[in-house]
N, C-alpha and C. Protein backbone atom coordinates (compact mmCIF):
# COMPACT_ATOMS: atom_id res chain seq x y z
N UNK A 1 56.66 110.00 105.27
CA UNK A 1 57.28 108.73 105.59
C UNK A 1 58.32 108.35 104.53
N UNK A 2 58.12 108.65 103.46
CA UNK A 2 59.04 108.05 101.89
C UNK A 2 60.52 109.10 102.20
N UNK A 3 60.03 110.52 102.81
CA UNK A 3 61.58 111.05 102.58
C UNK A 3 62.12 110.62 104.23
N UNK A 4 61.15 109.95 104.72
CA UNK A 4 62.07 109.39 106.35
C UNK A 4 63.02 108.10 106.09
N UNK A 5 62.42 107.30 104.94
CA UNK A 5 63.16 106.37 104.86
C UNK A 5 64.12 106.63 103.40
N UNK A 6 64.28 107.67 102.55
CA UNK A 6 65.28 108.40 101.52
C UNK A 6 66.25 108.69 102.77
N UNK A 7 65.82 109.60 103.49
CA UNK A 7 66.97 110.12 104.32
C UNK A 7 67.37 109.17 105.35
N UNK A 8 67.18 108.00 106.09
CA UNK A 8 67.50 106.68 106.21
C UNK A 8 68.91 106.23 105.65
N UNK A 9 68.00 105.94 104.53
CA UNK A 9 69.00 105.03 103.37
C UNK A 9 70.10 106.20 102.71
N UNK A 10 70.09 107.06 102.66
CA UNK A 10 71.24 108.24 102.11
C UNK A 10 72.15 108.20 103.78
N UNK A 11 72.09 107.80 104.19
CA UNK A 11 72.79 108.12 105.58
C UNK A 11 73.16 106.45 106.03
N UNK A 12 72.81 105.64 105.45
CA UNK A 12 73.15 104.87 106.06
C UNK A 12 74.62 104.89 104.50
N UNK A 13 74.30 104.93 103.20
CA UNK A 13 74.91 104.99 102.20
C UNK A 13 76.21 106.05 102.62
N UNK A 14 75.78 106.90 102.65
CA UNK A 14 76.85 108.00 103.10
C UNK A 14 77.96 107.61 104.83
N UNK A 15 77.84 106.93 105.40
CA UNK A 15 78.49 106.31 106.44
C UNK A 15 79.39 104.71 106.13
N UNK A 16 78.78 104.39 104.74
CA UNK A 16 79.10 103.04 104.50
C UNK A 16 79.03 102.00 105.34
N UNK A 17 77.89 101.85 105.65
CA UNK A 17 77.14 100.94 106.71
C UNK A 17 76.61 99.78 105.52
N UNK A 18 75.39 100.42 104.32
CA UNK A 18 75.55 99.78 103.39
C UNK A 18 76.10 99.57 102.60
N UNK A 19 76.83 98.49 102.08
CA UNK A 19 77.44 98.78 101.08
C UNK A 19 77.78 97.52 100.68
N UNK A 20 77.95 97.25 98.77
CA UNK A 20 78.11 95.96 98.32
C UNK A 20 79.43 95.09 98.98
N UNK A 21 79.56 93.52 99.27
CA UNK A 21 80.84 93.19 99.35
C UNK A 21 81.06 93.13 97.88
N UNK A 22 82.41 92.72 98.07
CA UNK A 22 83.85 92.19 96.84
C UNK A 22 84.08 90.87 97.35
N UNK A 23 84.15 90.67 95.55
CA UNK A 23 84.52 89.19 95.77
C UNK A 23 85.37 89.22 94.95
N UNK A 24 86.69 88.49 94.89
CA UNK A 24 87.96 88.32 94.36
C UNK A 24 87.80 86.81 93.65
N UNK A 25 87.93 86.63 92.35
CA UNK A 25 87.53 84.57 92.23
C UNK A 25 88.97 85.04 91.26
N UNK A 26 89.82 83.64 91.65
CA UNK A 26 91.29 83.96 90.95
C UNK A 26 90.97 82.30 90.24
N UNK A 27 90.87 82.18 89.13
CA UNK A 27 90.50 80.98 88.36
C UNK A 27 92.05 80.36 87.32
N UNK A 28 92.75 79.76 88.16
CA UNK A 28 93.97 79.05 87.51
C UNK A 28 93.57 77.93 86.92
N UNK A 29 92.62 76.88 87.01
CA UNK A 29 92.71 75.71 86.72
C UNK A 29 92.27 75.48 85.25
N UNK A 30 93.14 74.41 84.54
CA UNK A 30 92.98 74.01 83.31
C UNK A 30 91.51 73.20 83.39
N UNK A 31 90.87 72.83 84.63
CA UNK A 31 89.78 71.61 84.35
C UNK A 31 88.49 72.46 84.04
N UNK A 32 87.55 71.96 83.19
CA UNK A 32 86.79 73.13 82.73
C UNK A 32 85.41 73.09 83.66
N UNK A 33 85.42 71.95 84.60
CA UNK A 33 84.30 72.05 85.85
C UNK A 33 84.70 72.91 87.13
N UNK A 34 86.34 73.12 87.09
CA UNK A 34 86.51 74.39 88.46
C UNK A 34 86.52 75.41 87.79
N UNK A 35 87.06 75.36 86.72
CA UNK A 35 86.38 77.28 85.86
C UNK A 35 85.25 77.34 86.10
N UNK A 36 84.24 76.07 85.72
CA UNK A 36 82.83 76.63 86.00
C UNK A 36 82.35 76.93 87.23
N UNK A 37 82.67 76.26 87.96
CA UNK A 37 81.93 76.40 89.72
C UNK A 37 82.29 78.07 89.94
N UNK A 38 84.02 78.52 89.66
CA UNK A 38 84.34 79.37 89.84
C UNK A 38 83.18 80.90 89.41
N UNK A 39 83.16 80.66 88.10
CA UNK A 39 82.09 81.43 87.35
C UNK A 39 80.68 81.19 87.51
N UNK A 40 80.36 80.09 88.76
CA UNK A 40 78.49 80.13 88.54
C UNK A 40 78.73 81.11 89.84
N UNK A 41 79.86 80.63 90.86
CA UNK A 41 79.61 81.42 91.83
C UNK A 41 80.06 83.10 91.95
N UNK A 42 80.59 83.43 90.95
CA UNK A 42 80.35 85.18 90.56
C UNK A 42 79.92 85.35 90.42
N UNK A 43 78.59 84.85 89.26
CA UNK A 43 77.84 85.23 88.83
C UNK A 43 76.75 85.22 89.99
N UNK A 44 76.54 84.15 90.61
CA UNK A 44 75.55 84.24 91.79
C UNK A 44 75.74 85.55 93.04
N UNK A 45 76.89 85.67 92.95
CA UNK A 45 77.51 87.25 94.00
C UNK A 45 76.88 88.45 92.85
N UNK A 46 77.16 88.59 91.86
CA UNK A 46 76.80 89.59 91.08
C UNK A 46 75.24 89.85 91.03
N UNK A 47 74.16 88.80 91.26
CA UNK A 47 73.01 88.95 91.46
C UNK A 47 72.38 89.20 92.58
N UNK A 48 73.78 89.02 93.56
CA UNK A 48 73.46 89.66 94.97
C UNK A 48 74.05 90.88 95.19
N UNK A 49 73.97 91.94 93.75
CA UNK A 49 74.64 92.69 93.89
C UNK A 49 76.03 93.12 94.83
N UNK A 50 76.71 92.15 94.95
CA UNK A 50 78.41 92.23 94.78
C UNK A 50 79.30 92.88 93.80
N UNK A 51 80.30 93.56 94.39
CA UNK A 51 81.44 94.07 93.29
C UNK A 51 82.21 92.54 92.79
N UNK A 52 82.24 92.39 92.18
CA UNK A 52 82.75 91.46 91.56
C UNK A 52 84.20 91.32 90.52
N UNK A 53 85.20 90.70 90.50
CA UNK A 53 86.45 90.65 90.02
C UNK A 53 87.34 89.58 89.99
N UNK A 54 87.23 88.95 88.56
CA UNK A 54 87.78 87.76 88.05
C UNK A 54 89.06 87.94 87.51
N UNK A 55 90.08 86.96 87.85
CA UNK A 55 91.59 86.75 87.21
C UNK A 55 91.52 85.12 87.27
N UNK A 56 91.77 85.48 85.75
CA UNK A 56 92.70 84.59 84.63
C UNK A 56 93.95 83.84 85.04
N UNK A 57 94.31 82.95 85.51
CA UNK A 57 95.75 82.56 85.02
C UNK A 57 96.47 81.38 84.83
N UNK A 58 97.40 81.15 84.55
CA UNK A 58 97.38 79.65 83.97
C UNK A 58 96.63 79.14 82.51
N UNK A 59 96.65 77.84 82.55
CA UNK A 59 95.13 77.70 81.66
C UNK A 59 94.14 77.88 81.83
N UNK A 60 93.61 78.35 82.75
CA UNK A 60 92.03 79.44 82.80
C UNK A 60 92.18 80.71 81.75
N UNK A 61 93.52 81.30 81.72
CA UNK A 61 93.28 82.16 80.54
C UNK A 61 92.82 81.95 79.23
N UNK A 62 92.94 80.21 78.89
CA UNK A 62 92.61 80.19 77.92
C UNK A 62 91.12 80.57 77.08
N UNK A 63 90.53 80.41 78.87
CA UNK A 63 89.22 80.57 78.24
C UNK A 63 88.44 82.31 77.48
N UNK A 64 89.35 83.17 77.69
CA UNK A 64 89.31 84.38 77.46
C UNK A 64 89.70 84.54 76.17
N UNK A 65 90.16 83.73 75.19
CA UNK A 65 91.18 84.16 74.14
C UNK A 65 89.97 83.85 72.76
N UNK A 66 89.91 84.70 71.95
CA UNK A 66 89.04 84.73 70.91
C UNK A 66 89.00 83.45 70.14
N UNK A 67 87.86 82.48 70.17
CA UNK A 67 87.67 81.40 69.20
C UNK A 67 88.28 80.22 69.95
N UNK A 68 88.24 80.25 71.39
CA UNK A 68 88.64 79.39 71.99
C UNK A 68 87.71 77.73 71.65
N UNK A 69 88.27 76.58 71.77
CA UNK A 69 87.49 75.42 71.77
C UNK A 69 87.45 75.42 73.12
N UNK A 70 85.93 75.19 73.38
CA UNK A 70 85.89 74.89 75.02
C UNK A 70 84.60 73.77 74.81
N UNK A 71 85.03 72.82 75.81
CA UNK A 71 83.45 71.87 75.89
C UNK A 71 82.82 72.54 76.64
N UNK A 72 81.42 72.23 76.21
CA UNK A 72 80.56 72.77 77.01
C UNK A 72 79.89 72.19 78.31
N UNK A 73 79.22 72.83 79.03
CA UNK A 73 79.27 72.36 80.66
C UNK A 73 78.21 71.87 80.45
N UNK A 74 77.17 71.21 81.46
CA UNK A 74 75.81 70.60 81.94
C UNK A 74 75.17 71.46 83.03
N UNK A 75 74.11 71.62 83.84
CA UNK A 75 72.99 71.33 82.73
C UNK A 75 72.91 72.31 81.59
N UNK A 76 73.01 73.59 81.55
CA UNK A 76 73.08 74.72 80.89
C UNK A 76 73.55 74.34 79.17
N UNK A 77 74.37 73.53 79.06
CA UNK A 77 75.10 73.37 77.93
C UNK A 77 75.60 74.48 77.47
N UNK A 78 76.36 75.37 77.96
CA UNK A 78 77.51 76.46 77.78
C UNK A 78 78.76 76.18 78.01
N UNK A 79 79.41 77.07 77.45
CA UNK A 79 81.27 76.94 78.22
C UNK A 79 81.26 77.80 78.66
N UNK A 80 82.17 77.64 79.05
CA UNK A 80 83.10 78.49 80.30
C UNK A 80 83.52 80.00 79.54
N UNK A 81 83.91 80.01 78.46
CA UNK A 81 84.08 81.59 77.98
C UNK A 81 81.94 82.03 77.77
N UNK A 82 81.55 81.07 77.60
CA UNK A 82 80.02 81.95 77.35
C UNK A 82 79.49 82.12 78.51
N UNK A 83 80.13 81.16 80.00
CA UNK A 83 79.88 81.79 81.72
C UNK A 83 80.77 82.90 81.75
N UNK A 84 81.81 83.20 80.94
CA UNK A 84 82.60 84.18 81.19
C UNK A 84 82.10 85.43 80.68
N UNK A 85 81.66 85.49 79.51
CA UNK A 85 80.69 86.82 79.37
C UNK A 85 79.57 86.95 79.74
N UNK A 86 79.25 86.13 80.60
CA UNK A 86 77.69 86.24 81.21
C UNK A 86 78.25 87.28 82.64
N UNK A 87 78.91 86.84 82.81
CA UNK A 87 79.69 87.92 84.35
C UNK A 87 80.14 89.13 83.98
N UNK A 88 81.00 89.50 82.54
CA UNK A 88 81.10 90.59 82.57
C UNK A 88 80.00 91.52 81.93
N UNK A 89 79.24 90.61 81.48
CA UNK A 89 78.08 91.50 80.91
C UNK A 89 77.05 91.69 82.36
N UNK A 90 77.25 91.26 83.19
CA UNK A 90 76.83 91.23 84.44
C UNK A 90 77.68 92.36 85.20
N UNK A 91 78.66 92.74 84.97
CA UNK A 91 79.00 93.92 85.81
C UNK A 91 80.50 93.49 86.36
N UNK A 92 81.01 92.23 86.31
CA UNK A 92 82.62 91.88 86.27
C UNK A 92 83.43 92.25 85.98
N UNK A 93 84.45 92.80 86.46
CA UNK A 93 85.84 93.14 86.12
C UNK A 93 86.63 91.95 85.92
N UNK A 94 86.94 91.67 84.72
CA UNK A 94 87.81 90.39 84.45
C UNK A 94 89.03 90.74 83.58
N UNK A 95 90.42 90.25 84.45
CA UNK A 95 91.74 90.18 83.76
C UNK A 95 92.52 88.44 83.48
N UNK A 96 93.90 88.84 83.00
CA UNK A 96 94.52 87.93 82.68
C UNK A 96 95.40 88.15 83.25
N UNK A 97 95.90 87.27 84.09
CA UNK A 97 97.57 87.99 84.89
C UNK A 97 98.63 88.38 84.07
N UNK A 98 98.85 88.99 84.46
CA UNK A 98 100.35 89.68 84.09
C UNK A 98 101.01 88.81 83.00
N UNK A 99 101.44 87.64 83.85
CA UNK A 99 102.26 86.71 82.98
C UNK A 99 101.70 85.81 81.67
N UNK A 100 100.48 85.86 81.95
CA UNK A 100 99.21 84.99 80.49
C UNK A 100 99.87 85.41 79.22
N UNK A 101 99.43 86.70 78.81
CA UNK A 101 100.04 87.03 77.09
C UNK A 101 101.71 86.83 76.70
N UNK A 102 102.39 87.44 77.71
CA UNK A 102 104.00 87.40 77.28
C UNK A 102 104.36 85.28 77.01
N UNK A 103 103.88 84.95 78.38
CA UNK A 103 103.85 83.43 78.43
C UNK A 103 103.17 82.16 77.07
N UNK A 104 102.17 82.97 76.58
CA UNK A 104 101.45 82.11 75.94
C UNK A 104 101.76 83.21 73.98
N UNK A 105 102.16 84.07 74.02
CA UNK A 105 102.37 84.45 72.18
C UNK A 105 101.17 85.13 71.93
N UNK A 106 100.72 85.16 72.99
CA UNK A 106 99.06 85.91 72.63
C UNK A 106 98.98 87.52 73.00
N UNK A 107 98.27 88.58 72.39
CA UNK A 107 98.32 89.72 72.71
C UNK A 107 97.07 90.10 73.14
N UNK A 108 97.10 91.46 73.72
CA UNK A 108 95.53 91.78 73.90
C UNK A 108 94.79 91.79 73.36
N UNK A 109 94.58 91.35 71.90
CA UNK A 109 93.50 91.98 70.97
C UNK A 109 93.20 90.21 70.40
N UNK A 110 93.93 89.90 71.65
CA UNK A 110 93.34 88.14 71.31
C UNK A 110 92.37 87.85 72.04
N UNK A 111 91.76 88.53 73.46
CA UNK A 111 91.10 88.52 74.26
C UNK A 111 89.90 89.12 74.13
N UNK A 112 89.12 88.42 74.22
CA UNK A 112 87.42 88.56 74.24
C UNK A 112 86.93 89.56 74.68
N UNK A 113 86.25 90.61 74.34
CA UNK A 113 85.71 92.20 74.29
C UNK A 113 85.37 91.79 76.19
N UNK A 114 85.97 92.52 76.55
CA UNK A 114 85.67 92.78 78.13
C UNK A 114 87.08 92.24 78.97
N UNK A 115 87.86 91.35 78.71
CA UNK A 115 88.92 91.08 79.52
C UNK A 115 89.86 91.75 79.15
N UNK A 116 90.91 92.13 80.27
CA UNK A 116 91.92 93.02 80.13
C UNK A 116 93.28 92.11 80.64
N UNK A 117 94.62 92.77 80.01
CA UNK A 117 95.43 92.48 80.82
C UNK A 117 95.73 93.05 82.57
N UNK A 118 95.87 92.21 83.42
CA UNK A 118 96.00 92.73 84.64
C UNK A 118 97.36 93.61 85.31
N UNK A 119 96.88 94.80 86.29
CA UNK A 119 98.13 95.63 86.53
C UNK A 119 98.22 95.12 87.92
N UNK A 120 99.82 94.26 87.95
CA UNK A 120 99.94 93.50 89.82
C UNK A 120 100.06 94.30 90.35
N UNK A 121 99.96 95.61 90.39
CA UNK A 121 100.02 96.23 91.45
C UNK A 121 98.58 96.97 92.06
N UNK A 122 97.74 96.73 90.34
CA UNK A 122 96.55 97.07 91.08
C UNK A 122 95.81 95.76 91.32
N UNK A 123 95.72 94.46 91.16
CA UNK A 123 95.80 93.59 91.46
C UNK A 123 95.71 93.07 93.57
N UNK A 124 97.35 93.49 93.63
CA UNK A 124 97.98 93.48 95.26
C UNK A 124 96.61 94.60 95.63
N UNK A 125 97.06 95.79 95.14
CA UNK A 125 96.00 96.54 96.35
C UNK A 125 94.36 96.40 96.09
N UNK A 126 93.94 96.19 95.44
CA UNK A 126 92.75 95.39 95.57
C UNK A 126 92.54 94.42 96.61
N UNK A 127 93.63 93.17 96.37
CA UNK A 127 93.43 92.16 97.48
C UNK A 127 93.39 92.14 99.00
N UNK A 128 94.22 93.96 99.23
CA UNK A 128 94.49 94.33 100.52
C UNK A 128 93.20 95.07 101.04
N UNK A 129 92.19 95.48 100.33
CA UNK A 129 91.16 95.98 100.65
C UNK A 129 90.47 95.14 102.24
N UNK A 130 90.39 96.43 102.70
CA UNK A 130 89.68 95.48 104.08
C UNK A 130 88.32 94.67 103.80
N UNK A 131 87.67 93.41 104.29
CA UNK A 131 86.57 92.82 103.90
C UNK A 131 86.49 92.47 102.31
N UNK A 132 87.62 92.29 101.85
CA UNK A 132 87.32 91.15 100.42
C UNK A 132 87.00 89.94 100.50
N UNK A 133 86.33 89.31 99.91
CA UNK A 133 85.99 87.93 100.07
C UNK A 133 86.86 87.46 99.10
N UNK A 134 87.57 85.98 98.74
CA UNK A 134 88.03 85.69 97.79
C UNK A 134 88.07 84.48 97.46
N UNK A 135 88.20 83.94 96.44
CA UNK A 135 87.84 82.56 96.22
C UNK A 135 88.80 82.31 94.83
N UNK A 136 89.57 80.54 95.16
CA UNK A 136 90.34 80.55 94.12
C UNK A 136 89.95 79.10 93.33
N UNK A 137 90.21 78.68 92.22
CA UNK A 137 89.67 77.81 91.63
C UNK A 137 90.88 77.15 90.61
């Protein structure tokens, strides 16, 4: 019975019948309660095992940048960069758009161990993926 339902589940895996969604959360806003909503709800996809993938831009990048001042949220009493490494230590792919570092004097090695600068073109084809979910904040 155990290799009826191995060979089951390898076949349903191998057809991509199962398979995780993607979630796209594009977090522009300077207010530090839509960064958060943005980031409880990745993190809640990521525990539903979701592919998961956060962009930065605007003043949301700020929250990525080493030694940032951020207030901290309720109830949890965290910020928003310590929801932000809770996701990528969770399995998140998190960038900064394109335009964040050139725009703001900041370089990559200002950015918090896990965020990257973003490539728009891998960016675009990501977003074109059939069945992305996406959410912007």
């Amino acid at each position: 019975m155990k290799s009826l339902i191995a060979l089951g589940t390898a076949a349903l895996l191998a057809t991509g019948t199962a398979h995780a969604q993607d979630l796209f959360v594009n977090i522009h806003s300077g207010n530090a309660m839509a960064q958060g909503a943005g980031l409880v709800l990745a993190g809640q996809a990521l525990e539903q095992k979701a592919n998961v993938r956060v962009l930065l831009c605007d003043a949301a990048g700020d929250i990525a940048v080493k030694g940032a001042e951020l207030p901290k949220l309720k109830p949890r009493d965290v910020t928003t960069q310590q929801m932000l490494q809770g996701v990528i230590k969770a399995g998140a792919k998190v960038e900064v758009c394109a335009l964040y570092l050139p725009n703001t004097g900041k370089q990559p090695a200002d950015l918090i161990e896990g965020v990257t600068p973003a490539k728009p073109a891998d960016v675009a084809a990501h977003l074109l993926k059939p069945g992305l979910n996406t959410l912007a904040f």
